[in-house]
PDB file of N, CA and C in Angstrom:
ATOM      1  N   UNK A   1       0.825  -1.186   0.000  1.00  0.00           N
ATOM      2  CA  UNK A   1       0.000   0.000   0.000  1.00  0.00           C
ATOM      3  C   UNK A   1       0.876   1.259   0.000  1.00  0.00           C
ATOM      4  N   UNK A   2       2.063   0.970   0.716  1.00  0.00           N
ATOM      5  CA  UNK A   2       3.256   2.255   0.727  1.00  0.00           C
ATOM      6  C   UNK A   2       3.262   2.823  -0.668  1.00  0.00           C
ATOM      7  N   UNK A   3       3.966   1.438  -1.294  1.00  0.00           N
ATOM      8  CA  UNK A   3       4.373   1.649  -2.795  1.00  0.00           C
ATOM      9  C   UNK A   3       3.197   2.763  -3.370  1.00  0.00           C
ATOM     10  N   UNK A   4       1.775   2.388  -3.843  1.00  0.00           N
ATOM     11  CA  UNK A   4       0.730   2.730  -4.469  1.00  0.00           C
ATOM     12  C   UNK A   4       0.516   4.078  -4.059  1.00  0.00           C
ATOM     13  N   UNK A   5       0.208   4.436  -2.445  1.00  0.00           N
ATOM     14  CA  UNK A   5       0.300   5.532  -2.177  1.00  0.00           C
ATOM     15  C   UNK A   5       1.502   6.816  -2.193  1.00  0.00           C
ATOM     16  N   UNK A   6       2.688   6.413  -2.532  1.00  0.00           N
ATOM     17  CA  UNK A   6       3.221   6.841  -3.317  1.00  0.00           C
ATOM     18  C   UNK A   6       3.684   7.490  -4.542  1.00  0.00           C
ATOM     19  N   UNK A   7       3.060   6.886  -5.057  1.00  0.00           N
ATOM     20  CA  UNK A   7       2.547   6.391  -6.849  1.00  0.00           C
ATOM     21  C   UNK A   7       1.492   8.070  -6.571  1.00  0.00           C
ATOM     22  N   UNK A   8       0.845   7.894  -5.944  1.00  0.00           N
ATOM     23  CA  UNK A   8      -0.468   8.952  -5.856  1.00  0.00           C
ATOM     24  C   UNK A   8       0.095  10.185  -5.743  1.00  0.00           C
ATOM     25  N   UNK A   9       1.083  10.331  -5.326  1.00  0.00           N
ATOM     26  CA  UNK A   9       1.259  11.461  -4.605  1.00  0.00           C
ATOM     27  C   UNK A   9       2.847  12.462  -5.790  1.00  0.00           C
ATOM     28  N   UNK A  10       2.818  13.842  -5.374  1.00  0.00           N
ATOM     29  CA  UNK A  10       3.656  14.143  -6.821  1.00  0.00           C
ATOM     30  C   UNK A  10       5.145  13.893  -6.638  1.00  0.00           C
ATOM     31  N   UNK A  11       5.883  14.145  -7.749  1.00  0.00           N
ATOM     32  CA  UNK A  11       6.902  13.832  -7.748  1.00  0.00           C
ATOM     33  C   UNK A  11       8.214  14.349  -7.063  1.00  0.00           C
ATOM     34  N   UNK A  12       7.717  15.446  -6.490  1.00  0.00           N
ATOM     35  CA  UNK A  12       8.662  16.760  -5.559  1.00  0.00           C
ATOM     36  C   UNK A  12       8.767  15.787  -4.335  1.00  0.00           C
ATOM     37  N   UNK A  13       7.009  15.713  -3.767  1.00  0.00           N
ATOM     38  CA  UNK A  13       6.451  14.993  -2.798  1.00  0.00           C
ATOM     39  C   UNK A  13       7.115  13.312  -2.416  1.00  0.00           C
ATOM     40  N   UNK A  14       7.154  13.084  -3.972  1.00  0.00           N
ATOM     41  CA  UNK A  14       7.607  11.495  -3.659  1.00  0.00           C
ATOM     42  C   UNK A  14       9.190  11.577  -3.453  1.00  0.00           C
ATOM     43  N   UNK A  15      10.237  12.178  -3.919  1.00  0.00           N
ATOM     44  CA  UNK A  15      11.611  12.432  -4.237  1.00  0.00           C
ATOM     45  C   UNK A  15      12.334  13.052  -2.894  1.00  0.00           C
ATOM     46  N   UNK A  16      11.249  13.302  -2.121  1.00  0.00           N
ATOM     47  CA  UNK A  16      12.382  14.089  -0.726  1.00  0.00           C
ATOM     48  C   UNK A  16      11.742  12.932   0.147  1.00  0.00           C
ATOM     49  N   UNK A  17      10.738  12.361   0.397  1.00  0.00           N
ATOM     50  CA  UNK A  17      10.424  11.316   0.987  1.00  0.00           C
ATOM     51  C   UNK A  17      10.902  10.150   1.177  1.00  0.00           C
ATOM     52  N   UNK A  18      11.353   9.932   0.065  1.00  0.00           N
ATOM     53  CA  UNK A  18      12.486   8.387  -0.324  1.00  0.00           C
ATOM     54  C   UNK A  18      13.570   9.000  -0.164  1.00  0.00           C
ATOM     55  N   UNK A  19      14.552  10.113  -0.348  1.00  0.00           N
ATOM     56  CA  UNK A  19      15.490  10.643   0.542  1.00  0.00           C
ATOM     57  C   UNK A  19      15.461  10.312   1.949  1.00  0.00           C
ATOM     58  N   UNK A  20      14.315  10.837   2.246  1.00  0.00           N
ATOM     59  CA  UNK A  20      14.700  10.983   4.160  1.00  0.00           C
ATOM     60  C   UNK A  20      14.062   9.492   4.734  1.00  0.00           C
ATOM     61  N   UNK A  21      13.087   9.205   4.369  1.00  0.00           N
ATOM     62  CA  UNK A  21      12.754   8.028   5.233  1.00  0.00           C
ATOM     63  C   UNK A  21      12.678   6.474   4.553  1.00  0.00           C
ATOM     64  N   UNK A  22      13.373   6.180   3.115  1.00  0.00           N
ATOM     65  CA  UNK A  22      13.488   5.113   2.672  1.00  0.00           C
ATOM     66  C   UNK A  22      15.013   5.256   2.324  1.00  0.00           C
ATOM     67  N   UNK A  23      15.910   6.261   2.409  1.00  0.00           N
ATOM     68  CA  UNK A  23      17.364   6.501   2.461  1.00  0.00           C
ATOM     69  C   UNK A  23      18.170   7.007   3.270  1.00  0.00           C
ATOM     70  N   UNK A  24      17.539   7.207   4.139  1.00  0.00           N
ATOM     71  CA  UNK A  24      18.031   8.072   5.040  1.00  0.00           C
ATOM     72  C   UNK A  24      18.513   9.281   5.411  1.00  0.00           C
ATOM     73  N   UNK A  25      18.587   9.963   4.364  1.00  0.00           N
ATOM     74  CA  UNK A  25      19.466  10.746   4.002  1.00  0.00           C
ATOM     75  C   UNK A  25      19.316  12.269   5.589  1.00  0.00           C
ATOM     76  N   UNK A  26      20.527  12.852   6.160  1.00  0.00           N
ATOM     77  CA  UNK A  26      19.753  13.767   6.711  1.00  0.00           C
ATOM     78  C   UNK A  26      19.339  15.401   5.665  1.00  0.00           C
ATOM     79  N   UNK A  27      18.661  15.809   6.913  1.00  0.00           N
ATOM     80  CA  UNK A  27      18.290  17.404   5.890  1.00  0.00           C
ATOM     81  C   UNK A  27      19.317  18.123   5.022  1.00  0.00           C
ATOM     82  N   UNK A  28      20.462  18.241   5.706  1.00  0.00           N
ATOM     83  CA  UNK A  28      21.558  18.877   5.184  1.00  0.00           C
ATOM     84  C   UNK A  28      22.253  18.213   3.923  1.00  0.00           C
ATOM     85  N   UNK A  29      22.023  16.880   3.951  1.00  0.00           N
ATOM     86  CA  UNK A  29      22.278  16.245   3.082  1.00  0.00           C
ATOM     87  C   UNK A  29      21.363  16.104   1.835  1.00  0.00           C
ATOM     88  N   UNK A  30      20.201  16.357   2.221  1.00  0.00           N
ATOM     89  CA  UNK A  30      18.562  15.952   0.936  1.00  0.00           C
ATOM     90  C   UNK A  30      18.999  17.866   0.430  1.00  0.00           C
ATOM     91  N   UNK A  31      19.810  18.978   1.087  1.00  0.00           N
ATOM     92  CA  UNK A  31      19.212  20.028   0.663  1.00  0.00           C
ATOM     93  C   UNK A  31      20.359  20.381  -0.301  1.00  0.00           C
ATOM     94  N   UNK A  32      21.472  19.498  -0.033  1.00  0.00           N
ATOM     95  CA  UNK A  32      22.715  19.373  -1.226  1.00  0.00           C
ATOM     96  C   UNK A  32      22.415  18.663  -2.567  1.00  0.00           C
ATOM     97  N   UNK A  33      21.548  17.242  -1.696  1.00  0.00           N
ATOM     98  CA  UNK A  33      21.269  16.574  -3.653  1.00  0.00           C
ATOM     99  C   UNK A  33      20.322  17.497  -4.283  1.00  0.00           C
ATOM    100  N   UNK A  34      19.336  17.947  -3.411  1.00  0.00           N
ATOM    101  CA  UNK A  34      18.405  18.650  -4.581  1.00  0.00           C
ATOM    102  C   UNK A  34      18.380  20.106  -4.444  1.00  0.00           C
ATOM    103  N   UNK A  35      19.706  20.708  -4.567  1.00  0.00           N
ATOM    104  CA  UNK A  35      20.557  21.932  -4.335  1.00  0.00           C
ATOM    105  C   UNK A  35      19.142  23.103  -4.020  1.00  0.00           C
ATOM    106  N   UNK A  36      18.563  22.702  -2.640  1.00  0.00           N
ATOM    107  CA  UNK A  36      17.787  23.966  -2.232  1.00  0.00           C
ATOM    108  C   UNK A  36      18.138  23.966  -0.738  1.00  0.00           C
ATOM    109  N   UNK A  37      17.449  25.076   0.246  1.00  0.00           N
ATOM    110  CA  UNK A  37      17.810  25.350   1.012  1.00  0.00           C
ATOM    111  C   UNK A  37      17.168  24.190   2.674  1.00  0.00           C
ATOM    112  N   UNK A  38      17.747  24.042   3.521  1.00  0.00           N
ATOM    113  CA  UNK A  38      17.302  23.296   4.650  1.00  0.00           C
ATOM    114  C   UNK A  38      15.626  23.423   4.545  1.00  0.00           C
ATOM    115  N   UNK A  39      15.457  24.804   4.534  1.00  0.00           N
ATOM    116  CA  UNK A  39      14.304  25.201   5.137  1.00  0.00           C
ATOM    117  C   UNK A  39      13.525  24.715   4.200  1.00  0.00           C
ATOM    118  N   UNK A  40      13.772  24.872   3.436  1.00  0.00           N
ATOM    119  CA  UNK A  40      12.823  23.823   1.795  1.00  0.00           C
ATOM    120  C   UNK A  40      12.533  22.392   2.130  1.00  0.00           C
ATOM    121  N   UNK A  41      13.900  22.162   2.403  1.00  0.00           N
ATOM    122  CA  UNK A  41      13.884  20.416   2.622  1.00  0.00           C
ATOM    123  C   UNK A  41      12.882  20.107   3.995  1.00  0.00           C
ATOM    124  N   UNK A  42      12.501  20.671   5.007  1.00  0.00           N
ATOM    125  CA  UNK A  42      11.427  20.982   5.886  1.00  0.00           C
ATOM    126  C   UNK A  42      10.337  21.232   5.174  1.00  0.00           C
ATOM    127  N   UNK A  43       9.649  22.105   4.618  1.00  0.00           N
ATOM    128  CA  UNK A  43       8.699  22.168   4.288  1.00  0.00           C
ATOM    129  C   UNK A  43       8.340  21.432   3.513  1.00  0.00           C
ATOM    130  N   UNK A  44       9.003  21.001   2.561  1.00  0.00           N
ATOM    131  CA  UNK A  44       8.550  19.870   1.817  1.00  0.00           C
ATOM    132  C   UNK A  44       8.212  18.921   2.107  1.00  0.00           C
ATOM    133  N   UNK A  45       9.056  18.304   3.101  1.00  0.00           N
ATOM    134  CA  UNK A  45       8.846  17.183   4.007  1.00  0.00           C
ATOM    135  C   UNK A  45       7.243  16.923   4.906  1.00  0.00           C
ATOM    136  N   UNK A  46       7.105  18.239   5.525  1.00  0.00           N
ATOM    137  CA  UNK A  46       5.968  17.986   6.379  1.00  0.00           C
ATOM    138  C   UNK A  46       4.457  17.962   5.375  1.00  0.00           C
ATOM    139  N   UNK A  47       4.746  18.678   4.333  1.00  0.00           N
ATOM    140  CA  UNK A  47       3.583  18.540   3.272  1.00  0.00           C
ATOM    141  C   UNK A  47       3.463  16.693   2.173  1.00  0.00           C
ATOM    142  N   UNK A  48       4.974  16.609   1.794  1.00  0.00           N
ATOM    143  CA  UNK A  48       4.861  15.595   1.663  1.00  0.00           C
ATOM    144  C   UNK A  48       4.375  14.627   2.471  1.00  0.00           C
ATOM    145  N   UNK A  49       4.747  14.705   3.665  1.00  0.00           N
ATOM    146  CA  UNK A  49       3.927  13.718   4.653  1.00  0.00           C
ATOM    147  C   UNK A  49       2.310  13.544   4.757  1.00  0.00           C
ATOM    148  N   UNK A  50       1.749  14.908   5.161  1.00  0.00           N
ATOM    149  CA  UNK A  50       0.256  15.025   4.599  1.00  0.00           C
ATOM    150  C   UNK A  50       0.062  14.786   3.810  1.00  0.00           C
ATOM    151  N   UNK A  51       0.566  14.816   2.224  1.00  0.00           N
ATOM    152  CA  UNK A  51      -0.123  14.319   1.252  1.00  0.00           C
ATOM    153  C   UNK A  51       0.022  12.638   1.021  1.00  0.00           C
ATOM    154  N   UNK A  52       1.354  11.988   1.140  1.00  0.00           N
ATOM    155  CA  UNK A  52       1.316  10.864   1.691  1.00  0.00           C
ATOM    156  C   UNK A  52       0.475   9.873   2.219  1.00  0.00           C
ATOM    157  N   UNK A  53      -0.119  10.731   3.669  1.00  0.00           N
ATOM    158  CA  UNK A  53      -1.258  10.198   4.803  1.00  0.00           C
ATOM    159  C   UNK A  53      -2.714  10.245   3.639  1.00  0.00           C
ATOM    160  N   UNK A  54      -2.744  11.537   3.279  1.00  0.00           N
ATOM    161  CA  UNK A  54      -3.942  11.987   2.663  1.00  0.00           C
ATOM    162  C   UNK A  54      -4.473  10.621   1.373  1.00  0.00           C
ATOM    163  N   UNK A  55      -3.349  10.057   0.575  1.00  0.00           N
ATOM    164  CA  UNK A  55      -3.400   9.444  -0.352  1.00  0.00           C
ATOM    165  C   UNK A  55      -3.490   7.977   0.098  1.00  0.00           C
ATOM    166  N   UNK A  56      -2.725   7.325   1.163  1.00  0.00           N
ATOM    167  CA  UNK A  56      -3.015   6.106   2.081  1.00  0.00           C
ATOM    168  C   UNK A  56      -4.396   5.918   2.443  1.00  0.00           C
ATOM    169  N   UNK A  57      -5.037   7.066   3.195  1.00  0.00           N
ATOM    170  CA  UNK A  57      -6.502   7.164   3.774  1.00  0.00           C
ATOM    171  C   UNK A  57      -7.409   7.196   2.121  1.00  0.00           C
ATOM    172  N   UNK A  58      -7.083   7.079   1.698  1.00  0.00           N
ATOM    173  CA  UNK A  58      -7.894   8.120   0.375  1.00  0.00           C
ATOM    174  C   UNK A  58      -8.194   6.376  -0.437  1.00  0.00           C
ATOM    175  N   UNK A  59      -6.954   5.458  -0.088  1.00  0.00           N
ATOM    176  CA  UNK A  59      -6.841   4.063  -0.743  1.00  0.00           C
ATOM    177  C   UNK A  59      -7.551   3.060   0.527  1.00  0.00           C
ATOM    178  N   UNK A  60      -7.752   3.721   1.574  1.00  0.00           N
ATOM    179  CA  UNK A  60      -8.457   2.997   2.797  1.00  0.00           C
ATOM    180  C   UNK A  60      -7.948   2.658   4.363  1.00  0.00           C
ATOM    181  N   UNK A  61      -6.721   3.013   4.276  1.00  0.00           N
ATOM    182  CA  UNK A  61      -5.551   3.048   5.281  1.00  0.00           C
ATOM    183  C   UNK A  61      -6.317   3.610   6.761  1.00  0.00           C
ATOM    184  N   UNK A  62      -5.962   3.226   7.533  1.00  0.00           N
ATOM    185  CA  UNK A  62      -6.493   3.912   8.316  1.00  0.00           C
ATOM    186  C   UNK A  62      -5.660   4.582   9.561  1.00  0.00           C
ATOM    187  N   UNK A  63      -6.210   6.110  10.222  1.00  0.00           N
ATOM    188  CA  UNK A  63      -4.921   7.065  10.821  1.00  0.00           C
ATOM    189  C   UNK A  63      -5.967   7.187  11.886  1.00  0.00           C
ATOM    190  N   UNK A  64      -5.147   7.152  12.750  1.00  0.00           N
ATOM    191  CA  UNK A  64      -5.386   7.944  14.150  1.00  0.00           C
ATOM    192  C   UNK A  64      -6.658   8.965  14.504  1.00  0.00           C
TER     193      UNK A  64
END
């Protein structure tokens, strides 16, 4: 269901996500590969996450 909800979600969204939590990568490090600033690599992150959740629930997942 990871995979699929994934799939759903855009490609900015999907690309810093698999950085940080299927690579590990830290912030300072995700804001060098995709040459923007920390504070980017944060915001992106916490939206990617909502949209993430949003697209899991959306396939039937169920949250808190």
């Amino acid at each position: 269901m990871l995979w699929k909800g994934l799939e759903r979600i855009g490609e900015e969204h999907r690309e810093i996500l698999v950085l940080k939590e299927l690579e590990g990568f830290r912030y300072t490090e995700i804001a060098t590969i995709l040459e923007i600033p920390e504070g980017t690599v944060a915001s992106r992150l916490y939206h990617a996450r909502h949209a993430l959740r949003d697209a899991l629930v959306g396939m039937g997942a169920q949250y808190p």
